[in-house]
PDB file of N, CA and C in Angstrom:
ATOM      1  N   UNK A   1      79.745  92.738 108.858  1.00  0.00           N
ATOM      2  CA  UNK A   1      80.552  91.573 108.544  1.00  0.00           C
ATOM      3  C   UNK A   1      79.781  90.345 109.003  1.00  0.00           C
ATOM      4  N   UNK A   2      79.570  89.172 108.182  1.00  0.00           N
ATOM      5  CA  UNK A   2      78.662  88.108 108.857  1.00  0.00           C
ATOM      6  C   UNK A   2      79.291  87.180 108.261  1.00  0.00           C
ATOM      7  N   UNK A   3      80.567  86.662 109.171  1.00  0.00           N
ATOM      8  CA  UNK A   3      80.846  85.134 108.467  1.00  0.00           C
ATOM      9  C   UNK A   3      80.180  84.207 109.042  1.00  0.00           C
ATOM     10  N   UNK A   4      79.631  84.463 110.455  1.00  0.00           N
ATOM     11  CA  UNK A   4      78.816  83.288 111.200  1.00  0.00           C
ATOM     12  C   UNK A   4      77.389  84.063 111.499  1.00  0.00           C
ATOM     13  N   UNK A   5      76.286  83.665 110.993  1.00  0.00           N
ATOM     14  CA  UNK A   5      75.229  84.263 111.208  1.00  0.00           C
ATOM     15  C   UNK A   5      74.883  83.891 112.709  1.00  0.00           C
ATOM     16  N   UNK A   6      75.466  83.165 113.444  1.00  0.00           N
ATOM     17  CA  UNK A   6      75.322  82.361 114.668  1.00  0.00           C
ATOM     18  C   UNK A   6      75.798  83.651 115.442  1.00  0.00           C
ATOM     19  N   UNK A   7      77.083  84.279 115.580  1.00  0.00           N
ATOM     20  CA  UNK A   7      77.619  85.334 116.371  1.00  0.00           C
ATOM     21  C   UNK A   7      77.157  86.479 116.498  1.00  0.00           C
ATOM     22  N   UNK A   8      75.948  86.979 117.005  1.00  0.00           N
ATOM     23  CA  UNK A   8      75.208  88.261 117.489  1.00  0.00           C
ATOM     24  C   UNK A   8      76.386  89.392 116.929  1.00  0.00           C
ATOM     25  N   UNK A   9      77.681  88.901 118.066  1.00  0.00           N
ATOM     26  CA  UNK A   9      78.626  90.208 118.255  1.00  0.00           C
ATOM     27  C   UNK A   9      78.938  90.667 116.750  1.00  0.00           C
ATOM     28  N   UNK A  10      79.421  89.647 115.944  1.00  0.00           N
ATOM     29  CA  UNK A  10      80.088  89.795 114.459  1.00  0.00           C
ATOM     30  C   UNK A  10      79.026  90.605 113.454  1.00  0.00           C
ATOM     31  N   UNK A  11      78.027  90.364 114.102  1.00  0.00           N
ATOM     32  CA  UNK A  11      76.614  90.493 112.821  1.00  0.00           C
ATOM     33  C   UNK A  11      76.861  92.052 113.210  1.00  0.00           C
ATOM     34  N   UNK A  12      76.543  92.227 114.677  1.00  0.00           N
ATOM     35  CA  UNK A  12      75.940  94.022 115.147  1.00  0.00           C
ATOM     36  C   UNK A  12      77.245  95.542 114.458  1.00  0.00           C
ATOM     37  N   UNK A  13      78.679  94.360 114.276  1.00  0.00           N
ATOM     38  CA  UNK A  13      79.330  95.323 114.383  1.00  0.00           C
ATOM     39  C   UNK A  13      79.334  96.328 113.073  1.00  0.00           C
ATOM     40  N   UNK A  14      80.194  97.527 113.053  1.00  0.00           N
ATOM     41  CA  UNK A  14      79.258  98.902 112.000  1.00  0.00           C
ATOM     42  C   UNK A  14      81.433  99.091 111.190  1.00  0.00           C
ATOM     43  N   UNK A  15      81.162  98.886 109.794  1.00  0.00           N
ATOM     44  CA  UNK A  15      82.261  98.787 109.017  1.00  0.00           C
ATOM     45  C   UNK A  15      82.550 100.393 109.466  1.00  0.00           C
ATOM     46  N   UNK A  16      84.007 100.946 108.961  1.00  0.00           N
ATOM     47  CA  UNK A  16      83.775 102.639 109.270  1.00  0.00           C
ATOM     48  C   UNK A  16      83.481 103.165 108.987  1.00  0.00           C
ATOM     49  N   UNK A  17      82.970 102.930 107.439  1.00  0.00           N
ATOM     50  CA  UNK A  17      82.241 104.011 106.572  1.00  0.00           C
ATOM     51  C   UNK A  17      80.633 103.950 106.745  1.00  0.00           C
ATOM     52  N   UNK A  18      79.997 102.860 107.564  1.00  0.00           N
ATOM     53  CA  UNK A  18      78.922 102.885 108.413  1.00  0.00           C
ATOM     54  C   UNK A  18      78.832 103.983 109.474  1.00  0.00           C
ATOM     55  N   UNK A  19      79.926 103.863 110.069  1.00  0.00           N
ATOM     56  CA  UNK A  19      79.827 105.201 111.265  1.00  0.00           C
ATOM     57  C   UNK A  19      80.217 106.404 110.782  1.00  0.00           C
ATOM     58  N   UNK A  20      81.071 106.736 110.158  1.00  0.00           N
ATOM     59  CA  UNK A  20      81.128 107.941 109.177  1.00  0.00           C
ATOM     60  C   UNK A  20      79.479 108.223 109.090  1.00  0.00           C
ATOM     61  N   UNK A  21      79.136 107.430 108.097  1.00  0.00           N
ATOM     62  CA  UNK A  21      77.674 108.237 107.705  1.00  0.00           C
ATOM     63  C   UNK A  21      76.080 108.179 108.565  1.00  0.00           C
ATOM     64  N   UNK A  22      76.567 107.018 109.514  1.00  0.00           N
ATOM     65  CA  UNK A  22      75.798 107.671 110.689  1.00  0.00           C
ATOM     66  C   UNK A  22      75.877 108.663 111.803  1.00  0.00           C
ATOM     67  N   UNK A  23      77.319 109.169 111.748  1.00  0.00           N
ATOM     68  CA  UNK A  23      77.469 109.747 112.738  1.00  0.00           C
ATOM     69  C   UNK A  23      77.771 111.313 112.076  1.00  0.00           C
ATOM     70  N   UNK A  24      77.755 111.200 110.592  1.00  0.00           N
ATOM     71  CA  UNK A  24      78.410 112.664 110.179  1.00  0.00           C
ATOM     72  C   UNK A  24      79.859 113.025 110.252  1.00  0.00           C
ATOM     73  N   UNK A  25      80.772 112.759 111.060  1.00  0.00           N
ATOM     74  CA  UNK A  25      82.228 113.052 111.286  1.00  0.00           C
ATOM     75  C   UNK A  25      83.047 112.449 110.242  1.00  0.00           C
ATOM     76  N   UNK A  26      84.239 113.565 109.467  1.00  0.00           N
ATOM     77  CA  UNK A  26      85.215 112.875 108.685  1.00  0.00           C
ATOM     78  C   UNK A  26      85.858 111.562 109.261  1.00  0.00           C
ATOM     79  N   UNK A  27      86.556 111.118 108.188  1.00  0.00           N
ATOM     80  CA  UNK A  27      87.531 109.650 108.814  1.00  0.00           C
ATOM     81  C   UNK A  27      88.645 110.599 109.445  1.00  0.00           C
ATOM     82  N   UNK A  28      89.016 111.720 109.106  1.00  0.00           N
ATOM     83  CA  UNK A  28      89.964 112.288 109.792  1.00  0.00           C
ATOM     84  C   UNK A  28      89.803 112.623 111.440  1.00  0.00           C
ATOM     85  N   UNK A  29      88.480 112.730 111.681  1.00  0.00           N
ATOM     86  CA  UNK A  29      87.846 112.827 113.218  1.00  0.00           C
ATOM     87  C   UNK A  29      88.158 111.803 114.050  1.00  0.00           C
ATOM     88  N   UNK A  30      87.251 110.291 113.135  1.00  0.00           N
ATOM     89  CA  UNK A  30      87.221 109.079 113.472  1.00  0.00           C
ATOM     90  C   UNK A  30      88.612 108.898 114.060  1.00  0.00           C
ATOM     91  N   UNK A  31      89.728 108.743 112.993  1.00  0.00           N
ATOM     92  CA  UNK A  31      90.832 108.476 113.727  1.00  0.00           C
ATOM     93  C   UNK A  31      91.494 108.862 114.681  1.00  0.00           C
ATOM     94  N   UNK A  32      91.227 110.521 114.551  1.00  0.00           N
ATOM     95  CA  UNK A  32      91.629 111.096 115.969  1.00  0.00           C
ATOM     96  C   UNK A  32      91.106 110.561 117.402  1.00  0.00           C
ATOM     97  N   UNK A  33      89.929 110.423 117.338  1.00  0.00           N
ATOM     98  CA  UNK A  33      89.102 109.550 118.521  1.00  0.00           C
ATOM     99  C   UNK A  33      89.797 108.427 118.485  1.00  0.00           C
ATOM    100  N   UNK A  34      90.094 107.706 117.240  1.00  0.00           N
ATOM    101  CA  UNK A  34      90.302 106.585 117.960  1.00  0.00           C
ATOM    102  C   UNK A  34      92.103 106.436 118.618  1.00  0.00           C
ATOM    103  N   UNK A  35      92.941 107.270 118.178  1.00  0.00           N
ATOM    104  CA  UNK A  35      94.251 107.493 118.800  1.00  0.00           C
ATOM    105  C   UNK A  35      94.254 108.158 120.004  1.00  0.00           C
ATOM    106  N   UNK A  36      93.285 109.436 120.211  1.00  0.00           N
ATOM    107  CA  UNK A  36      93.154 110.074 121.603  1.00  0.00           C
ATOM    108  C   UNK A  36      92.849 108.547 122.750  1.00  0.00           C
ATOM    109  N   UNK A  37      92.258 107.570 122.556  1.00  0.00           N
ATOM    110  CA  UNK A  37      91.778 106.715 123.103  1.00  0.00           C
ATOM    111  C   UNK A  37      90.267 107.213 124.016  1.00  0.00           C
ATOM    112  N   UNK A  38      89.501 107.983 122.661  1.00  0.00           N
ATOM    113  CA  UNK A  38      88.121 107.792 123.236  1.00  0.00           C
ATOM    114  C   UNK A  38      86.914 107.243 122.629  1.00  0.00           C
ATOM    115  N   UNK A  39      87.511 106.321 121.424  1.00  0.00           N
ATOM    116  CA  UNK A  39      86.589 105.093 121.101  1.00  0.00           C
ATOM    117  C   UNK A  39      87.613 104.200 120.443  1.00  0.00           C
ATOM    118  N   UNK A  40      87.330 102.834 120.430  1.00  0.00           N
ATOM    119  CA  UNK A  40      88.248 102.260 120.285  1.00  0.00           C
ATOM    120  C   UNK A  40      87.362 101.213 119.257  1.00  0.00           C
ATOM    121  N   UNK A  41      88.446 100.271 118.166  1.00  0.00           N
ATOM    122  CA  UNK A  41      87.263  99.217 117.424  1.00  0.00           C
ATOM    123  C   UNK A  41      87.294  98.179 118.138  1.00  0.00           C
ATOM    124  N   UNK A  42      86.033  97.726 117.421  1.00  0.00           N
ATOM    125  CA  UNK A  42      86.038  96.390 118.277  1.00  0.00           C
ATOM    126  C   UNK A  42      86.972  94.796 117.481  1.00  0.00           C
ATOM    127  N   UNK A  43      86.679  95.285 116.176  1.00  0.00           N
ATOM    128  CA  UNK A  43      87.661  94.264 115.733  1.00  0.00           C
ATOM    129  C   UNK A  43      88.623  94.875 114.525  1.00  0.00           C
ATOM    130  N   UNK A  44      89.700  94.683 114.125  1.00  0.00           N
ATOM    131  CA  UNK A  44      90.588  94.767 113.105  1.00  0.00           C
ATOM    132  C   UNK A  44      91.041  94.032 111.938  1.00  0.00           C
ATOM    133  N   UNK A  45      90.876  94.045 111.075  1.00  0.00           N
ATOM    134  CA  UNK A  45      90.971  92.492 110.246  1.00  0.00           C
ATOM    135  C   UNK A  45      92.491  92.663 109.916  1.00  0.00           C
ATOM    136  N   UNK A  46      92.880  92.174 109.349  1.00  0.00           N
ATOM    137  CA  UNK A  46      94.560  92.172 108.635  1.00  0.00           C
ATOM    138  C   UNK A  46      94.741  93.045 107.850  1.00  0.00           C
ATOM    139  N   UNK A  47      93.697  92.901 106.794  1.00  0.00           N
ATOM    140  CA  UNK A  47      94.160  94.186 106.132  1.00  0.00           C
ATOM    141  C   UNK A  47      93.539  95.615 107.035  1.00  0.00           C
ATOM    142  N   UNK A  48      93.403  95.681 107.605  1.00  0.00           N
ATOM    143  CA  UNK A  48      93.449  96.930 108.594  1.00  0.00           C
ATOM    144  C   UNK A  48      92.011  97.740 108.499  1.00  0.00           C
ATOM    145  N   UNK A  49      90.720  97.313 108.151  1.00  0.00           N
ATOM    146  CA  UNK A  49      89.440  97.242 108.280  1.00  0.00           C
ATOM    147  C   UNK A  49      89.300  97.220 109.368  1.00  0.00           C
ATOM    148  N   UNK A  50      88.648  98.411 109.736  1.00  0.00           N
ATOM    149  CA  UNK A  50      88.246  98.461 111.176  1.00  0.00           C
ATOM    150  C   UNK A  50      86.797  98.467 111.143  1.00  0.00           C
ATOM    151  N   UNK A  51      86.171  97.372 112.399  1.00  0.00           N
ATOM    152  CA  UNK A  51      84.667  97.076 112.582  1.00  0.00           C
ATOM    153  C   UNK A  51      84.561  97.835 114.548  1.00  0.00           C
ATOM    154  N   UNK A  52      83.485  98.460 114.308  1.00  0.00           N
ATOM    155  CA  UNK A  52      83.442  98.868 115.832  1.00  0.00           C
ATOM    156  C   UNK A  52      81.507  98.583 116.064  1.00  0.00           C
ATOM    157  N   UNK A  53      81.758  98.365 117.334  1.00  0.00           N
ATOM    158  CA  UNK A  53      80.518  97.970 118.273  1.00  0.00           C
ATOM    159  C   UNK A  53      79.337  98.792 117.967  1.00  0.00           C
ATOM    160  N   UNK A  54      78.043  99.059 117.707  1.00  0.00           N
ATOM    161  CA  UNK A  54      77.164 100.053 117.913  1.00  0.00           C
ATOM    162  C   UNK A  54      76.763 100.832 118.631  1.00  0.00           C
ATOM    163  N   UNK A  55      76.969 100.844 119.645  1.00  0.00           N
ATOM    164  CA  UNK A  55      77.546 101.792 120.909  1.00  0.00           C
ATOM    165  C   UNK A  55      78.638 102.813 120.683  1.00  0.00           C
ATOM    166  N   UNK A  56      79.555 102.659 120.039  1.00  0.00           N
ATOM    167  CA  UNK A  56      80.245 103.767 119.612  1.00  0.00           C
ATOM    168  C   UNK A  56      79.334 105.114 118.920  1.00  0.00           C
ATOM    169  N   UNK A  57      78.210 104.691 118.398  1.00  0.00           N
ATOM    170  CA  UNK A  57      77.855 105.818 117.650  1.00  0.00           C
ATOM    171  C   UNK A  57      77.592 106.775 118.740  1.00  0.00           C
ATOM    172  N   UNK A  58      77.471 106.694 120.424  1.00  0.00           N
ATOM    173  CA  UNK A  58      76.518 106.819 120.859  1.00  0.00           C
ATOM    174  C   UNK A  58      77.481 107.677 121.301  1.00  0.00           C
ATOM    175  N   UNK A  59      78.300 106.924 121.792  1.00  0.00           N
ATOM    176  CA  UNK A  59      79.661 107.790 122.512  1.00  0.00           C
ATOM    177  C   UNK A  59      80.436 109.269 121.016  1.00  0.00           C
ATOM    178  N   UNK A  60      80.012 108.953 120.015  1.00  0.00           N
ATOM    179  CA  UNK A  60      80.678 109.732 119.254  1.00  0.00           C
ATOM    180  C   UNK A  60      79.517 110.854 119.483  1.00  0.00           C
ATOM    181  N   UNK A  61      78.224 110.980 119.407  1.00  0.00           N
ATOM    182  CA  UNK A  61      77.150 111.784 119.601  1.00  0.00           C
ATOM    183  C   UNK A  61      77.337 112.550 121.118  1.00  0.00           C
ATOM    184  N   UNK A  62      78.171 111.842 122.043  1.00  0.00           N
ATOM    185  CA  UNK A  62      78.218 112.277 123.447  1.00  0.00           C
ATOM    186  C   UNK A  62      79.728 113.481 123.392  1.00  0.00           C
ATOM    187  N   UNK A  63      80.266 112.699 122.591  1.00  0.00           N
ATOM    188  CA  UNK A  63      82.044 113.801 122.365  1.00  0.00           C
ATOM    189  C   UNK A  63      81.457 114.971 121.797  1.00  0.00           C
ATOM    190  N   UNK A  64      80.705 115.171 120.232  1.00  0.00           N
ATOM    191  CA  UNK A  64      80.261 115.538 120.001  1.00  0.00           C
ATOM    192  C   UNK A  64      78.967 116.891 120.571  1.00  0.00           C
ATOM    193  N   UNK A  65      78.765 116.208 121.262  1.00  0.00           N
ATOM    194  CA  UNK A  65      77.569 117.230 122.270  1.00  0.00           C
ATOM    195  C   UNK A  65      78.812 117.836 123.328  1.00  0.00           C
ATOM    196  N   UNK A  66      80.025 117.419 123.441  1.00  0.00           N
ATOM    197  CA  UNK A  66      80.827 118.232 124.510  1.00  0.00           C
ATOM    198  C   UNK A  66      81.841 119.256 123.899  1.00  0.00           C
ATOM    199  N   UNK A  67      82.025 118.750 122.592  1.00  0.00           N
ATOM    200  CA  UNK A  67      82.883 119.945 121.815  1.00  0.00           C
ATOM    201  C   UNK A  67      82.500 120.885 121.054  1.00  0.00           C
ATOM    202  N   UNK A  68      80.718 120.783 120.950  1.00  0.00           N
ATOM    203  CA  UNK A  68      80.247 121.775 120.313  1.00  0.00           C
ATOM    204  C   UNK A  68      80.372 123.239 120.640  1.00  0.00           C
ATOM    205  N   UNK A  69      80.516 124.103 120.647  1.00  0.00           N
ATOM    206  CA  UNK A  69      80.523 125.720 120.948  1.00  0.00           C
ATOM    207  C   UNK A  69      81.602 125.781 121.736  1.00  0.00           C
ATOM    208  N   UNK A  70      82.848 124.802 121.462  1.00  0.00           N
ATOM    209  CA  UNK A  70      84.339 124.744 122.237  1.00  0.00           C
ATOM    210  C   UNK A  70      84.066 124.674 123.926  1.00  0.00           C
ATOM    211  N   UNK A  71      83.235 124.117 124.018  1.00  0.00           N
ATOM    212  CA  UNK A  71      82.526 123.754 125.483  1.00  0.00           C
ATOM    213  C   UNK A  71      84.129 122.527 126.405  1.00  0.00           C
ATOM    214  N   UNK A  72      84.558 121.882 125.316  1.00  0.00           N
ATOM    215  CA  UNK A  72      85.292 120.930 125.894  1.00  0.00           C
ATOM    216  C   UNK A  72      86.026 120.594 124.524  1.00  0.00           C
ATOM    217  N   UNK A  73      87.704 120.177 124.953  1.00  0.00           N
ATOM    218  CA  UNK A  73      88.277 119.825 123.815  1.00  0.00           C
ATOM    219  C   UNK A  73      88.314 118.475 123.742  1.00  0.00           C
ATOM    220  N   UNK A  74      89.186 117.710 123.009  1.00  0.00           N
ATOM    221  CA  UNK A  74      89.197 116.366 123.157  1.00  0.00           C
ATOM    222  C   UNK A  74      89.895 116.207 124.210  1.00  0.00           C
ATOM    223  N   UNK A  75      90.949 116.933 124.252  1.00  0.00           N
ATOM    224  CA  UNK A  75      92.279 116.078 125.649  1.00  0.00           C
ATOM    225  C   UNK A  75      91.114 116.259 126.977  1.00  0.00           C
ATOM    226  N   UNK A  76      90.611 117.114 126.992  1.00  0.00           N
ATOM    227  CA  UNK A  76      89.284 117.553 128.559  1.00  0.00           C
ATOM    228  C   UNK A  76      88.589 116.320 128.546  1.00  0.00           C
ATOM    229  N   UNK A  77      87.894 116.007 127.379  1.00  0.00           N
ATOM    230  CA  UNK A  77      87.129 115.167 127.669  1.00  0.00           C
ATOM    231  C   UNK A  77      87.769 113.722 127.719  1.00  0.00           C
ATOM    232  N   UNK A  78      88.987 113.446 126.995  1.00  0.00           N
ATOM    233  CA  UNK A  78      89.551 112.176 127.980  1.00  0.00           C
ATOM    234  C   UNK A  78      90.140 112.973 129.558  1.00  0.00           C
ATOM    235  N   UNK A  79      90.113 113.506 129.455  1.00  0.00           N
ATOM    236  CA  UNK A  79      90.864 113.635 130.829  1.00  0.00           C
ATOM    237  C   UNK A  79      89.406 114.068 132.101  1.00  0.00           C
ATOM    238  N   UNK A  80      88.235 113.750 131.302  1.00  0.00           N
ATOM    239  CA  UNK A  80      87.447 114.217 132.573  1.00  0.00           C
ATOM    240  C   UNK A  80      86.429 113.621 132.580  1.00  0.00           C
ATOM    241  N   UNK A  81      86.166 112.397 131.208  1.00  0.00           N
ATOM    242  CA  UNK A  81      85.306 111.524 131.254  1.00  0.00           C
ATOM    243  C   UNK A  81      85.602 110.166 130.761  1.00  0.00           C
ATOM    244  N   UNK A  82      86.692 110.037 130.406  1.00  0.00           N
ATOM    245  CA  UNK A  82      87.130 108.703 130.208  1.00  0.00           C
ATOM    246  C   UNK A  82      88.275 108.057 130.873  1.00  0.00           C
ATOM    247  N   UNK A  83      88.718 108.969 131.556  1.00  0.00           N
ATOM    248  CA  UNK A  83      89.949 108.142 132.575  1.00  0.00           C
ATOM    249  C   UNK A  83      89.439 107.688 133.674  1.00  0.00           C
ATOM    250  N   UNK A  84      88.249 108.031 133.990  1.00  0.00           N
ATOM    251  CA  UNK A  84      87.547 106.976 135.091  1.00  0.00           C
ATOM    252  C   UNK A  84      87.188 105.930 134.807  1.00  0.00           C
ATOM    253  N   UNK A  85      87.635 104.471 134.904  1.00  0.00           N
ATOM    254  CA  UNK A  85      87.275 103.403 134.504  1.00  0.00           C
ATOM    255  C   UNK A  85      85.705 103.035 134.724  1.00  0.00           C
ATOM    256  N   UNK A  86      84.786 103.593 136.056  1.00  0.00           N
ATOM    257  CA  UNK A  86      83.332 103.437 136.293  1.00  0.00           C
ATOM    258  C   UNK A  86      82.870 103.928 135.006  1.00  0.00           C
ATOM    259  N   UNK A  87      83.392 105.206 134.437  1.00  0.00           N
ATOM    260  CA  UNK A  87      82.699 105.774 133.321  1.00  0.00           C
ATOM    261  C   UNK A  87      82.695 105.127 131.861  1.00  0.00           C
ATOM    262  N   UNK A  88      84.125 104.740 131.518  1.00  0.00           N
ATOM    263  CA  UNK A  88      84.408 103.520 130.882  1.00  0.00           C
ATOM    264  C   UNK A  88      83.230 102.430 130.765  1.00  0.00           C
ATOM    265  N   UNK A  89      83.527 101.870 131.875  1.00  0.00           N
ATOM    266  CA  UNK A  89      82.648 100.470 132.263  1.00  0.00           C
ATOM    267  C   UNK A  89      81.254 100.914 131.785  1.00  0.00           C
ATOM    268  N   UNK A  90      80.720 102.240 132.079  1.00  0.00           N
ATOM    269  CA  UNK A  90      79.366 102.179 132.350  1.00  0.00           C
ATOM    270  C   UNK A  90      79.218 102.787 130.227  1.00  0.00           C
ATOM    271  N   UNK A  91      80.080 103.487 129.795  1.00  0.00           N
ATOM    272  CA  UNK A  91      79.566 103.470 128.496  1.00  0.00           C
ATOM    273  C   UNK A  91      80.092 102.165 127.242  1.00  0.00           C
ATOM    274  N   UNK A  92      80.479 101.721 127.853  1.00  0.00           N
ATOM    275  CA  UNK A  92      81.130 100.331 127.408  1.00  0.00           C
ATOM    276  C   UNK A  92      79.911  99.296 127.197  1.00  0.00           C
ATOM    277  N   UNK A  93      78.818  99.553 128.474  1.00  0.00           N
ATOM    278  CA  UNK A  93      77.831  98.630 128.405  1.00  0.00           C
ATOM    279  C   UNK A  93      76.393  99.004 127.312  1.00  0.00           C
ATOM    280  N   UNK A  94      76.660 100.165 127.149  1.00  0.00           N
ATOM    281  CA  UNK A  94      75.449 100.824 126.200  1.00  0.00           C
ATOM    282  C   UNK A  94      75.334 100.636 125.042  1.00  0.00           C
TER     283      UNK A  94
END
């Protein structure tokens, strides 16, 4: 989305069908992550277009590497890596 070529943040952010196909996961995944509350967008437009940060891909590659071979489900992994706000904070910054 680039209405201000001036705003870094607006330029970097990834439409959903950007992260869909970088990340491989249905929109049916996507949304689950994003209701479990373990990625969240970064912006919403009105009509309900969701834009998220580039860092999300990173965190979806990290869920991903924990639910493979049923190693961890989703509720585990909010409940054992995202309810710590340090952990938060610290993938928030990536």
């Amino acid at each position: 989305m680039r209405s201000n070529p001036t705003d870094r943040r607006e330029i970097e952010l990834l439409r959903t069908s950007d992260v869909l196909e970088q990340t491989g996961i249905t929109h049916q995944v996507l949304y689950r992550y994003v209701t479990l509350g373990l990625i969240e967008p970064a912006k919403t437009t009105q009509t309900g277009q969701r834009y998220f940060h580039p860092r999300v891909l990173i965190v979806i590659d990290l869920i991903k590497s924990l639910t493979e071979g049923r190693r961890y489900t989703l509720r585990e992994i909010k409940e054992i890596f995202f309810k710590d706000k340090r952990v938060r904070k610290i993938l928030s910054r990536t």
